[in-house]
ModelCIF file with pLDDT and N, C-alpha, C, O atoms, coordinates in Angstrom:
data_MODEL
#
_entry.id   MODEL 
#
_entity.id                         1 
_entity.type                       polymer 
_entity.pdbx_number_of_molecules   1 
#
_entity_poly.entity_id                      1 
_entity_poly.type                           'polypeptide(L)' 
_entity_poly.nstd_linkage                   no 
_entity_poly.nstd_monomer                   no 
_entity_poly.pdbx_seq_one_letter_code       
;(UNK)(UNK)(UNK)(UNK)(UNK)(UNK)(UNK)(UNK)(UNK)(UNK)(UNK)(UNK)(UNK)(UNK)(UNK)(UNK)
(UNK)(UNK)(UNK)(UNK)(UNK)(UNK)(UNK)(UNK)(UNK)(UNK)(UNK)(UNK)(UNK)(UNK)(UNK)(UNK)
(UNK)(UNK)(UNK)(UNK)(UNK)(UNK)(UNK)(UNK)(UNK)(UNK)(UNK)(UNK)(UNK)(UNK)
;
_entity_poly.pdbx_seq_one_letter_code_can   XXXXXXXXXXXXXXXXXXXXXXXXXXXXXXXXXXXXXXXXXXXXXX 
_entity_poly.pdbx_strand_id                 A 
#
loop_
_entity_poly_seq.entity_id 
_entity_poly_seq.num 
_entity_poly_seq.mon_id 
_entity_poly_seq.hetero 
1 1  UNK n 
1 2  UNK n 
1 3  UNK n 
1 4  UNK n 
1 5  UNK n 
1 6  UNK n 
1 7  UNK n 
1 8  UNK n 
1 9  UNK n 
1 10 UNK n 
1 11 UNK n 
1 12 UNK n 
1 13 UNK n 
1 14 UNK n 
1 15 UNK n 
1 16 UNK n 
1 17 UNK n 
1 18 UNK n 
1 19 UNK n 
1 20 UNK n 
1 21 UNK n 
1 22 UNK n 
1 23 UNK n 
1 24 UNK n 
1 25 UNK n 
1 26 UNK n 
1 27 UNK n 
1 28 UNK n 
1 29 UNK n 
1 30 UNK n 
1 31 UNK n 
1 32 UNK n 
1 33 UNK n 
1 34 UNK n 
1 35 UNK n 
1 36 UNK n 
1 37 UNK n 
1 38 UNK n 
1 39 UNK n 
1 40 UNK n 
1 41 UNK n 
1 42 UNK n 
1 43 UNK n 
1 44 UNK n 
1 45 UNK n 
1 46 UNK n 
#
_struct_asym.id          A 
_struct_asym.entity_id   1 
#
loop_
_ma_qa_metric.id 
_ma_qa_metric.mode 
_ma_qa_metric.name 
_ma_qa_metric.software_group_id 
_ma_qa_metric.type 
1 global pLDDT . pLDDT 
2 local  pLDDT . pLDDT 
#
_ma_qa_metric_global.metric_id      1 
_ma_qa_metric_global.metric_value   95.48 
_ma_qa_metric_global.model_id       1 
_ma_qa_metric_global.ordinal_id     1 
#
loop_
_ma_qa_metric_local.label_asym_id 
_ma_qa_metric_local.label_comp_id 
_ma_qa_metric_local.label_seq_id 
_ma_qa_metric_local.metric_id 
_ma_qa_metric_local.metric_value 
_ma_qa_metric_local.model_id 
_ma_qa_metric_local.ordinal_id 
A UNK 1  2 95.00 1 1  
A UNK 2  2 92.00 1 2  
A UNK 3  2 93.00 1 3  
A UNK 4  2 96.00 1 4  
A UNK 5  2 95.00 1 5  
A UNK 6  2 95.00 1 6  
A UNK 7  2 96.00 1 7  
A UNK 8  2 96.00 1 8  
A UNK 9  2 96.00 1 9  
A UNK 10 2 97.00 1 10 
A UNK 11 2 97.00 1 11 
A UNK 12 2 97.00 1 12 
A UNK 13 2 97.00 1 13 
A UNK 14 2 97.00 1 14 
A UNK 15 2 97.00 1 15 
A UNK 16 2 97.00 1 16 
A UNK 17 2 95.00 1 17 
A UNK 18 2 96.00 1 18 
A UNK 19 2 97.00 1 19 
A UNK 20 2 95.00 1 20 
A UNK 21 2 93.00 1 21 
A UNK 22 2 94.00 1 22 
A UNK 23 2 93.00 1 23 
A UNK 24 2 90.00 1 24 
A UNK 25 2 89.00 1 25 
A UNK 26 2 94.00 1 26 
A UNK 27 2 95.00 1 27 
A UNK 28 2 96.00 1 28 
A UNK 29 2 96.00 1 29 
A UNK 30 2 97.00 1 30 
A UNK 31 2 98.00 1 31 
A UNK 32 2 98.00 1 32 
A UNK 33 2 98.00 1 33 
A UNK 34 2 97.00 1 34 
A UNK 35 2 96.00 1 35 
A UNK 36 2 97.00 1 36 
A UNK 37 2 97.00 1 37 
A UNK 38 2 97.00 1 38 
A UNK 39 2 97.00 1 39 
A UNK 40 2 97.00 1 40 
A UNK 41 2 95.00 1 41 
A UNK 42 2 93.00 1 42 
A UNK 43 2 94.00 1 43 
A UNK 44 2 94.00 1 44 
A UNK 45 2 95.00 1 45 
A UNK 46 2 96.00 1 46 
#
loop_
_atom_site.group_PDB 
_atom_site.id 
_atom_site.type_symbol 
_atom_site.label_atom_id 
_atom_site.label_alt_id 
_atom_site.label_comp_id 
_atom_site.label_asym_id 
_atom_site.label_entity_id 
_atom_site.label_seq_id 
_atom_site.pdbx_PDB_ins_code 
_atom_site.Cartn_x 
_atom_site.Cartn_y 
_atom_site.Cartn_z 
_atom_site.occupancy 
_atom_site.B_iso_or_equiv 
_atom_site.pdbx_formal_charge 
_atom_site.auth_seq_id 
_atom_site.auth_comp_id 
_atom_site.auth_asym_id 
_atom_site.auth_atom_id 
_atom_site.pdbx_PDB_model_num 
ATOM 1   N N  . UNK A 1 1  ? -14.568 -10.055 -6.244  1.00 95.00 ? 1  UNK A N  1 
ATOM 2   C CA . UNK A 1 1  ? -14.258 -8.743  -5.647  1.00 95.00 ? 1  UNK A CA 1 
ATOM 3   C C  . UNK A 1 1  ? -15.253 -8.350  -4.559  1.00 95.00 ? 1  UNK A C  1 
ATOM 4   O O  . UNK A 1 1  ? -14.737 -7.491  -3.844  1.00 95.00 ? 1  UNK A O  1 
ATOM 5   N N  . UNK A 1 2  ? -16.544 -8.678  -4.155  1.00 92.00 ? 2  UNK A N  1 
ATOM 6   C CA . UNK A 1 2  ? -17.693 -8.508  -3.931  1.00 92.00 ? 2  UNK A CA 1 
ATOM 7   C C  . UNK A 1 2  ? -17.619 -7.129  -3.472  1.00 92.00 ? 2  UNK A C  1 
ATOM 8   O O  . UNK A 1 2  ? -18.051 -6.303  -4.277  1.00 92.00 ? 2  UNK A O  1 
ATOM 9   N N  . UNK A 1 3  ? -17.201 -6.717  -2.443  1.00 93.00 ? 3  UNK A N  1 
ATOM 10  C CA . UNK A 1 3  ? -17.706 -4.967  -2.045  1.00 93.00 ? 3  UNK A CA 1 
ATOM 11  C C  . UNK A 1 3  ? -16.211 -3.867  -3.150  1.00 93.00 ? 3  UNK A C  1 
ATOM 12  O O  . UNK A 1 3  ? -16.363 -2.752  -3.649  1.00 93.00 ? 3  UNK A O  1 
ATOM 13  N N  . UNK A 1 4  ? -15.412 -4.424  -3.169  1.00 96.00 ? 4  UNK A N  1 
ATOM 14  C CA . UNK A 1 4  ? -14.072 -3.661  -3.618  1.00 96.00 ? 4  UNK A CA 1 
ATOM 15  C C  . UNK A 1 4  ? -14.317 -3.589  -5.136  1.00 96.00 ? 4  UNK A C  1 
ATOM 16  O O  . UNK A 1 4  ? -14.738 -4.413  -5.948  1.00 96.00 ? 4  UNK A O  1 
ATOM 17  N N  . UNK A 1 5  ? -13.845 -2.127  -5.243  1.00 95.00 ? 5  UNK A N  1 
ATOM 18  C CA . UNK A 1 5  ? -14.385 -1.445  -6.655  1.00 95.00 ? 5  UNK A CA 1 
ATOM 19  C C  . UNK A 1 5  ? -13.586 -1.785  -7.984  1.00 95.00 ? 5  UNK A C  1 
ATOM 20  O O  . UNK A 1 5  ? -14.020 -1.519  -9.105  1.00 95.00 ? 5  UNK A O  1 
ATOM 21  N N  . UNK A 1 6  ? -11.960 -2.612  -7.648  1.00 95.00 ? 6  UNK A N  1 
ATOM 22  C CA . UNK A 1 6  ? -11.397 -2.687  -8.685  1.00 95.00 ? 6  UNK A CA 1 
ATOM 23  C C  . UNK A 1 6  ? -10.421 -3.985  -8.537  1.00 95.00 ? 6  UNK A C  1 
ATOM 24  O O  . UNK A 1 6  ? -10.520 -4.253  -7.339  1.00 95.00 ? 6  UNK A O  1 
ATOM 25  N N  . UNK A 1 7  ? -9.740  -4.710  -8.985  1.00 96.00 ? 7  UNK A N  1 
ATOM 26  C CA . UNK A 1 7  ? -8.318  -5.660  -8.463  1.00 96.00 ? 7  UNK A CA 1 
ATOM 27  C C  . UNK A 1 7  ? -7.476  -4.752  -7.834  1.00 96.00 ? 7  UNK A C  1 
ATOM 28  O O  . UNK A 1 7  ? -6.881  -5.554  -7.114  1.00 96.00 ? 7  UNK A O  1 
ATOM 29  N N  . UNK A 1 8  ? -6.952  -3.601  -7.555  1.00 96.00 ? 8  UNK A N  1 
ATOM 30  C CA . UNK A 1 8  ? -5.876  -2.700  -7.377  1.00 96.00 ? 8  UNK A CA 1 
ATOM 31  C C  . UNK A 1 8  ? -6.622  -3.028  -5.881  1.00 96.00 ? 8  UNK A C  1 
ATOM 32  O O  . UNK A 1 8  ? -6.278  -4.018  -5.235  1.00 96.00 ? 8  UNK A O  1 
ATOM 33  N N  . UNK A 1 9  ? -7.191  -2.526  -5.618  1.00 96.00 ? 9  UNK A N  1 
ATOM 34  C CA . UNK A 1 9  ? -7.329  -2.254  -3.801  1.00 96.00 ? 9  UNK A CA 1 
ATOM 35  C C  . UNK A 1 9  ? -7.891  -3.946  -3.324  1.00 96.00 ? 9  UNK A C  1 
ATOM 36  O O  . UNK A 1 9  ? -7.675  -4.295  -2.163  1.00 96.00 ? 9  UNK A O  1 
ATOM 37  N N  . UNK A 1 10 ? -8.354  -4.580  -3.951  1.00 97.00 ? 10 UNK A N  1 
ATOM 38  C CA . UNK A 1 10 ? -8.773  -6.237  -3.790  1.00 97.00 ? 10 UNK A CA 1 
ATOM 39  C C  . UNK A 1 10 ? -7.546  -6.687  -3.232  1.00 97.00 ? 10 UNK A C  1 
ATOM 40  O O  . UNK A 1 10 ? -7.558  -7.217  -2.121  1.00 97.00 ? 10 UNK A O  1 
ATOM 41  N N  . UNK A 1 11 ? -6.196  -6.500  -4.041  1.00 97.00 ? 11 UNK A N  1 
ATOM 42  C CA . UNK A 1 11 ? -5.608  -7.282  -4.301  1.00 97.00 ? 11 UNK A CA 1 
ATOM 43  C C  . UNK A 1 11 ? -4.533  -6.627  -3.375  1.00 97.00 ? 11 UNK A C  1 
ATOM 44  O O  . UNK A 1 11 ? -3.895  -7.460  -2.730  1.00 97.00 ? 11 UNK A O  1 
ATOM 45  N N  . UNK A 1 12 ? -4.282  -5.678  -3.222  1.00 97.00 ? 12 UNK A N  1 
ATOM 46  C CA . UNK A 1 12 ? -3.677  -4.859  -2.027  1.00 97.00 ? 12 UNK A CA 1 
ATOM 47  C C  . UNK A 1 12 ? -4.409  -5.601  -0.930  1.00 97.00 ? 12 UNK A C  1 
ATOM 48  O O  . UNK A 1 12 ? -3.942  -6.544  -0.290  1.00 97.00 ? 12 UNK A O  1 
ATOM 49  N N  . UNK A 1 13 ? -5.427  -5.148  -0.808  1.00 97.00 ? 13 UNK A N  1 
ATOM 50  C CA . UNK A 1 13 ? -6.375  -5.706  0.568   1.00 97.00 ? 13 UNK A CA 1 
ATOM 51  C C  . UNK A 1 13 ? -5.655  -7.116  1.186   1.00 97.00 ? 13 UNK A C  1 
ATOM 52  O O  . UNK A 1 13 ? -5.018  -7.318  2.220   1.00 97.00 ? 13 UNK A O  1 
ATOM 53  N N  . UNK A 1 14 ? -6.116  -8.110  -0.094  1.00 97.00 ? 14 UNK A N  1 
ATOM 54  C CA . UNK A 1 14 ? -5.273  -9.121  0.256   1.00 97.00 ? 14 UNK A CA 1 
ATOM 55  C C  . UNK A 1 14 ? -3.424  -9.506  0.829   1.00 97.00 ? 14 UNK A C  1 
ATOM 56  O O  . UNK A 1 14 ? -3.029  -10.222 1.749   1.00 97.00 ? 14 UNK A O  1 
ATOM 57  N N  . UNK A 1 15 ? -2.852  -8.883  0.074   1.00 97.00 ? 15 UNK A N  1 
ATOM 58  C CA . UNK A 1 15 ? -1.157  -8.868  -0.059  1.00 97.00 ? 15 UNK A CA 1 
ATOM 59  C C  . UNK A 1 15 ? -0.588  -8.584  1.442   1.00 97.00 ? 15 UNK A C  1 
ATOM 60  O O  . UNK A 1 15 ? 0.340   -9.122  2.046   1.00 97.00 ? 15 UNK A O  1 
ATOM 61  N N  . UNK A 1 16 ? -1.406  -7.632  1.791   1.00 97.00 ? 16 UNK A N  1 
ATOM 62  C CA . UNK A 1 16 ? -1.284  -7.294  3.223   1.00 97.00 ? 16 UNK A CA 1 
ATOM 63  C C  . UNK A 1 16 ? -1.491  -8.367  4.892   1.00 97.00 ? 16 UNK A C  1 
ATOM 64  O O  . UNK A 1 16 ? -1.157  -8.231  6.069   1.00 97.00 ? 16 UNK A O  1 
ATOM 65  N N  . UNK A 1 17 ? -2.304  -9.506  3.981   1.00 95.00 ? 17 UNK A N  1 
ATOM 66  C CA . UNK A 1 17 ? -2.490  -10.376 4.794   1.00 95.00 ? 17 UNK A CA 1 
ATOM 67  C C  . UNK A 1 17 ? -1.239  -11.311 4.663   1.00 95.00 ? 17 UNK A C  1 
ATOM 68  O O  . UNK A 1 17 ? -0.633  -11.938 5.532   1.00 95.00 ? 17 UNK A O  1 
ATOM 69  N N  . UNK A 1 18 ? -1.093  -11.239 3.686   1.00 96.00 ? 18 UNK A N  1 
ATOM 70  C CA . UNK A 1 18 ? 0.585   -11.624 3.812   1.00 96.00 ? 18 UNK A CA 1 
ATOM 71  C C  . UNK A 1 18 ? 1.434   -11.221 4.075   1.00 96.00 ? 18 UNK A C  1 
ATOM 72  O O  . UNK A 1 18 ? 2.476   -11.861 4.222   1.00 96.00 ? 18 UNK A O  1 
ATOM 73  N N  . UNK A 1 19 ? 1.277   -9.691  4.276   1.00 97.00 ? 19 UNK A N  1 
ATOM 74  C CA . UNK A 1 19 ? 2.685   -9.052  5.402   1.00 97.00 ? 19 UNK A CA 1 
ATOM 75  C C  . UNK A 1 19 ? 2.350   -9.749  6.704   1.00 97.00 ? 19 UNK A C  1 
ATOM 76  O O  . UNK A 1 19 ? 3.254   -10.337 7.297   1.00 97.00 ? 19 UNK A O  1 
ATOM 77  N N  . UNK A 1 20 ? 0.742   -9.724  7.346   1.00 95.00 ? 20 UNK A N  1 
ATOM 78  C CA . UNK A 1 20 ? 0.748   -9.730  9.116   1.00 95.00 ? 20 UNK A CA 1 
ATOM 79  C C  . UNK A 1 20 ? 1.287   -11.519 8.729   1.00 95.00 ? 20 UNK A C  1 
ATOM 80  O O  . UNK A 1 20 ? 1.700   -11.993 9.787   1.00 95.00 ? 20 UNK A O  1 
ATOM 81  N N  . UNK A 1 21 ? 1.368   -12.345 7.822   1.00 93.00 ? 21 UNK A N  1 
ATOM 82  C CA . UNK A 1 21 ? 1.108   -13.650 8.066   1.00 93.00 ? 21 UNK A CA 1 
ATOM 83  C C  . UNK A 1 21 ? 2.524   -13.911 8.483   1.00 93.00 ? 21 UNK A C  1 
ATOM 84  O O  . UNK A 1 21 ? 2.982   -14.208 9.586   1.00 93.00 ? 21 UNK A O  1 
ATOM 85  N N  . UNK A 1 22 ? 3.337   -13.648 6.844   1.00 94.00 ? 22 UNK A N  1 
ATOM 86  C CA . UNK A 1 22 ? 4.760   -13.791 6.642   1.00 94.00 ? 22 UNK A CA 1 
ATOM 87  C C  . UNK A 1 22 ? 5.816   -13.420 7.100   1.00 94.00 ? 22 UNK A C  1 
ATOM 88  O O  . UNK A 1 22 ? 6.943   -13.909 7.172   1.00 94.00 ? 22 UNK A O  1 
ATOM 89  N N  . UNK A 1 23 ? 5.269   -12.338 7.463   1.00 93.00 ? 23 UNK A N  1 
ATOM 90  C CA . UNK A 1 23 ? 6.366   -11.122 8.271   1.00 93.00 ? 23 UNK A CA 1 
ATOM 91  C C  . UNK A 1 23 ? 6.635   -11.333 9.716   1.00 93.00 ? 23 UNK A C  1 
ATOM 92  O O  . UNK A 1 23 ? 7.766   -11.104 10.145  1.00 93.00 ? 23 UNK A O  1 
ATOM 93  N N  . UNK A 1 24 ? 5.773   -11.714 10.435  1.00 90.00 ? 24 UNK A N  1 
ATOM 94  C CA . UNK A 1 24 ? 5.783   -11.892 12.079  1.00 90.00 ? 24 UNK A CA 1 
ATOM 95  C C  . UNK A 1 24 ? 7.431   -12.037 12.392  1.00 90.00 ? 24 UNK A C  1 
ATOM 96  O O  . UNK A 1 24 ? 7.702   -11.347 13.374  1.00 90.00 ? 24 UNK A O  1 
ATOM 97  N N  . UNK A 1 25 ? 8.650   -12.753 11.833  1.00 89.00 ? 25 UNK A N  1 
ATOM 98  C CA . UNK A 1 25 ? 9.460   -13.205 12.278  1.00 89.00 ? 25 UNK A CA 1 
ATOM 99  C C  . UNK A 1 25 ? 11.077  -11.959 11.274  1.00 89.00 ? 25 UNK A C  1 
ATOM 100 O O  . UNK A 1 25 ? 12.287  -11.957 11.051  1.00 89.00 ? 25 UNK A O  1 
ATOM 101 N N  . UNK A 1 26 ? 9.975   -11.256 11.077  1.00 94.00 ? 26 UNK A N  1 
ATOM 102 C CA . UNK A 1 26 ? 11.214  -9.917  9.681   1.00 94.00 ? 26 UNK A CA 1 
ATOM 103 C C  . UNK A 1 26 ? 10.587  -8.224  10.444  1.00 94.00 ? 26 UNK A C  1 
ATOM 104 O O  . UNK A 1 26 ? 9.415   -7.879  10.600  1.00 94.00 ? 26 UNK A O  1 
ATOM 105 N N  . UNK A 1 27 ? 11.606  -7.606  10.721  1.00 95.00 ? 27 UNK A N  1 
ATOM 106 C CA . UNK A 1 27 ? 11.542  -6.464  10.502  1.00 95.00 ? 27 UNK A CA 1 
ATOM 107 C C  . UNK A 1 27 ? 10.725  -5.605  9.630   1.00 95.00 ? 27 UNK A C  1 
ATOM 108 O O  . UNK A 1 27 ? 11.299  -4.828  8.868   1.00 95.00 ? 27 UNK A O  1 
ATOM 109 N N  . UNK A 1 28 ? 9.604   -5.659  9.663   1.00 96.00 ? 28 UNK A N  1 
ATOM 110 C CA . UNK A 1 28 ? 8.464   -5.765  8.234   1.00 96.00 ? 28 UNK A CA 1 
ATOM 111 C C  . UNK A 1 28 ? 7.639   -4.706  8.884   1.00 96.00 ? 28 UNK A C  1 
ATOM 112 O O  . UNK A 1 28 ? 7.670   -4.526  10.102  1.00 96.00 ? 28 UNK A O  1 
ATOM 113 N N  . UNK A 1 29 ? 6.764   -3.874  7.917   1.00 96.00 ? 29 UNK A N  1 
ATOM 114 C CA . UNK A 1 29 ? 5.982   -2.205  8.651   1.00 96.00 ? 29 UNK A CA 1 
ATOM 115 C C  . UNK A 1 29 ? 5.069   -2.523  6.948   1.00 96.00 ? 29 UNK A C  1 
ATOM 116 O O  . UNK A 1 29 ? 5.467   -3.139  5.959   1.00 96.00 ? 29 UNK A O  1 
ATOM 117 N N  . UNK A 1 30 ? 4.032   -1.953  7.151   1.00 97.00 ? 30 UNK A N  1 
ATOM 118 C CA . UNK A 1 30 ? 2.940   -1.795  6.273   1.00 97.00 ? 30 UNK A CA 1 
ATOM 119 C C  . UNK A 1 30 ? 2.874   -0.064  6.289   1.00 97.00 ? 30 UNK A C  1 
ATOM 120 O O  . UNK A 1 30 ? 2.414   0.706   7.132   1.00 97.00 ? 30 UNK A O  1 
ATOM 121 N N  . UNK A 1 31 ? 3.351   0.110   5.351   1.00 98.00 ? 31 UNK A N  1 
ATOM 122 C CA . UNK A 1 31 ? 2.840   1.698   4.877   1.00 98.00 ? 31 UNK A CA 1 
ATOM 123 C C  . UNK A 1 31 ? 1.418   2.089   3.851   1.00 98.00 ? 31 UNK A C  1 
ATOM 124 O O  . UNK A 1 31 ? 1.584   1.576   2.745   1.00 98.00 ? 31 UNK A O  1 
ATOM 125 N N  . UNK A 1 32 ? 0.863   2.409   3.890   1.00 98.00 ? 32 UNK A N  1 
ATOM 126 C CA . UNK A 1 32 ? -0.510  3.264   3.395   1.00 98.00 ? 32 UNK A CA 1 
ATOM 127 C C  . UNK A 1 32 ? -0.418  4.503   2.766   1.00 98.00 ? 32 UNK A C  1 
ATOM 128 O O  . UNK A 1 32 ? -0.664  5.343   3.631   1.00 98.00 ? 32 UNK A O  1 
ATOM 129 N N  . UNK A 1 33 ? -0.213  4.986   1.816   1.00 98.00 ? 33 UNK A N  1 
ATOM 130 C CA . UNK A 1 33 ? -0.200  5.927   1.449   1.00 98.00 ? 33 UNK A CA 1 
ATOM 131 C C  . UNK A 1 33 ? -1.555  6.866   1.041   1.00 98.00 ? 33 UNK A C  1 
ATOM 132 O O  . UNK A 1 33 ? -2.448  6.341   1.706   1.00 98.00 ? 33 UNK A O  1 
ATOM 133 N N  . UNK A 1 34 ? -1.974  7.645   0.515   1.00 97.00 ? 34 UNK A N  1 
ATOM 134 C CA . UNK A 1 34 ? -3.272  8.170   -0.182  1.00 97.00 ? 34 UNK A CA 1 
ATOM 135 C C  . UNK A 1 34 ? -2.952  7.632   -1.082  1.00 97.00 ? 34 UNK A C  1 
ATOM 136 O O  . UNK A 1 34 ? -2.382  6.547   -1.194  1.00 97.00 ? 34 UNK A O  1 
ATOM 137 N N  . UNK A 1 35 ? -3.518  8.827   -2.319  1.00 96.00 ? 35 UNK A N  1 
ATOM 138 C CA . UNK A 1 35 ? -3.537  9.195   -3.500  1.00 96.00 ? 35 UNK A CA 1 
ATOM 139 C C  . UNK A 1 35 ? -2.222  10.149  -4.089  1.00 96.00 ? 35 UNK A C  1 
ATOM 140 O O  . UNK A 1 35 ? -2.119  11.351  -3.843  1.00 96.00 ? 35 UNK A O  1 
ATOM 141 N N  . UNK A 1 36 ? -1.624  9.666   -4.596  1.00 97.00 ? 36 UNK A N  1 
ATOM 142 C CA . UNK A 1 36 ? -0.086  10.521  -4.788  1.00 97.00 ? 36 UNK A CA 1 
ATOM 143 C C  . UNK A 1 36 ? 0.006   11.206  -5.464  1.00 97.00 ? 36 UNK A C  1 
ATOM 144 O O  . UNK A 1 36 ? -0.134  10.713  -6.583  1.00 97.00 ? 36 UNK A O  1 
ATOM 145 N N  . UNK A 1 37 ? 0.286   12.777  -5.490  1.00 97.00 ? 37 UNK A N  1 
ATOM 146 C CA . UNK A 1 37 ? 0.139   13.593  -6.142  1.00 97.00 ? 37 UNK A CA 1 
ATOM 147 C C  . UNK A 1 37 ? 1.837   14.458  -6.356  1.00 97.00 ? 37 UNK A C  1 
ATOM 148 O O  . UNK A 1 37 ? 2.767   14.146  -5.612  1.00 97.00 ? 37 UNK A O  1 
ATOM 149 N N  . UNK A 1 38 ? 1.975   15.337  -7.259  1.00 97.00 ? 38 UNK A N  1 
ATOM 150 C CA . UNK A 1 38 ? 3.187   15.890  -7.480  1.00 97.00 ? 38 UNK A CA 1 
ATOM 151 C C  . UNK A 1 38 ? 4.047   16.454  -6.072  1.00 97.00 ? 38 UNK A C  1 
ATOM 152 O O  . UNK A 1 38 ? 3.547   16.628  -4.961  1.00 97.00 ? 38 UNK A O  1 
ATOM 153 N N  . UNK A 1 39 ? 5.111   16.622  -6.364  1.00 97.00 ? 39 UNK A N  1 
ATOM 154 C CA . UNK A 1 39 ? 6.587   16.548  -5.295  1.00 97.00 ? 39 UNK A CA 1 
ATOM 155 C C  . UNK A 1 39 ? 5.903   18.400  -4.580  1.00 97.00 ? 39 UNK A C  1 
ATOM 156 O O  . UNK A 1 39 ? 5.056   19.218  -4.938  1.00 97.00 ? 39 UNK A O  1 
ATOM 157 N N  . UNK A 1 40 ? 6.756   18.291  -3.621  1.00 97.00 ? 40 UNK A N  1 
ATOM 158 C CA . UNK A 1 40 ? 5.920   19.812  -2.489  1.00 97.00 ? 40 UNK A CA 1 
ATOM 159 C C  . UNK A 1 40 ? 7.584   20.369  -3.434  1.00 97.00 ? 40 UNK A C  1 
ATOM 160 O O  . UNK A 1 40 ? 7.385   21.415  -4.052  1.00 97.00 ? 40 UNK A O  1 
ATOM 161 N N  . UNK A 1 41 ? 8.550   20.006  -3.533  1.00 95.00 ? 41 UNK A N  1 
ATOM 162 C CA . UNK A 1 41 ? 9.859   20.870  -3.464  1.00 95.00 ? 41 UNK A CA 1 
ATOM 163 C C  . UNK A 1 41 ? 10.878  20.039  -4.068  1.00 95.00 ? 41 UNK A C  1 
ATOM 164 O O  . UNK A 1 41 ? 11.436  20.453  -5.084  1.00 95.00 ? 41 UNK A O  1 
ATOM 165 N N  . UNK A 1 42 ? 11.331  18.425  -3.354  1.00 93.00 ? 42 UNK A N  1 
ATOM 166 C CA . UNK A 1 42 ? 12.107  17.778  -3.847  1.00 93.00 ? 42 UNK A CA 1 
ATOM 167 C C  . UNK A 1 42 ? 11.565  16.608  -4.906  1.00 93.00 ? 42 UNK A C  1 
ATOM 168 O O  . UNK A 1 42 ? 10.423  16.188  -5.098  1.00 93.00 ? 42 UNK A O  1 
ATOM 169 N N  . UNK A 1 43 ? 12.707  16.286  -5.453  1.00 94.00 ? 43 UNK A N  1 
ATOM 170 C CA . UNK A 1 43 ? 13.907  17.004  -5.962  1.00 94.00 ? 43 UNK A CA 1 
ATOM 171 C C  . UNK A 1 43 ? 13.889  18.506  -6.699  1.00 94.00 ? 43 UNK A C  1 
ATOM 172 O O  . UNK A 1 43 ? 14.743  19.380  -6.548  1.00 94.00 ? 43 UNK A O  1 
ATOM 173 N N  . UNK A 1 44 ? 12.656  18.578  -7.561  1.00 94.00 ? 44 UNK A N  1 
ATOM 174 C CA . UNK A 1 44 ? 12.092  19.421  -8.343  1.00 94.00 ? 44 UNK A CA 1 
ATOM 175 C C  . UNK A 1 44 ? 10.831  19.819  -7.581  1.00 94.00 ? 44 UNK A C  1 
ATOM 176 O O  . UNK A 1 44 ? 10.358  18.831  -7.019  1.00 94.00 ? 44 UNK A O  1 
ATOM 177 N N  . UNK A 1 45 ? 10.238  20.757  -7.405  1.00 95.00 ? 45 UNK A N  1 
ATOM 178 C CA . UNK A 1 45 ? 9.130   21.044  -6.987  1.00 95.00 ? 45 UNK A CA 1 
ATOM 179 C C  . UNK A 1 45 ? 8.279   21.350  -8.064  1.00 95.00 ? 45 UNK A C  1 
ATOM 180 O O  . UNK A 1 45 ? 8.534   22.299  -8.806  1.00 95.00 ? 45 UNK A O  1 
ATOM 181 N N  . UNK A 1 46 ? 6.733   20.230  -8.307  1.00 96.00 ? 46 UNK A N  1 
ATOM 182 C CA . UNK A 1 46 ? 5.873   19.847  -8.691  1.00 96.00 ? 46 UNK A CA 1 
ATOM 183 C C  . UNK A 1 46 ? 6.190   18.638  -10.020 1.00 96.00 ? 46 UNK A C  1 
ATOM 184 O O  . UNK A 1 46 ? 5.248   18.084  -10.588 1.00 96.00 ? 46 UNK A O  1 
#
């Protein structure tokens, strides 16, 4: 893991190198999200 605090973001870190690798030739987008927290409204709000 050396600087990365857990497998979850290691292993993300990595996976992603397989979107820029694999993807070059697919309609392919890397989204990032935060930390996900409850709905603002939909469907249910919170």
């Amino acid at each position: 893991l050396k600087d990365f605090p857990n497998t979850y973001a290691f292993t993300k870190c990595v996976a992603e190198d397989v979107v820029r690798k694999e993807g070059q030739s697919l309609p392919i987008a890397l989204y990032r999200p935060s930390i996900v927290i409850a709905t603002v409204k939909e469907p249910v709000a919170g």
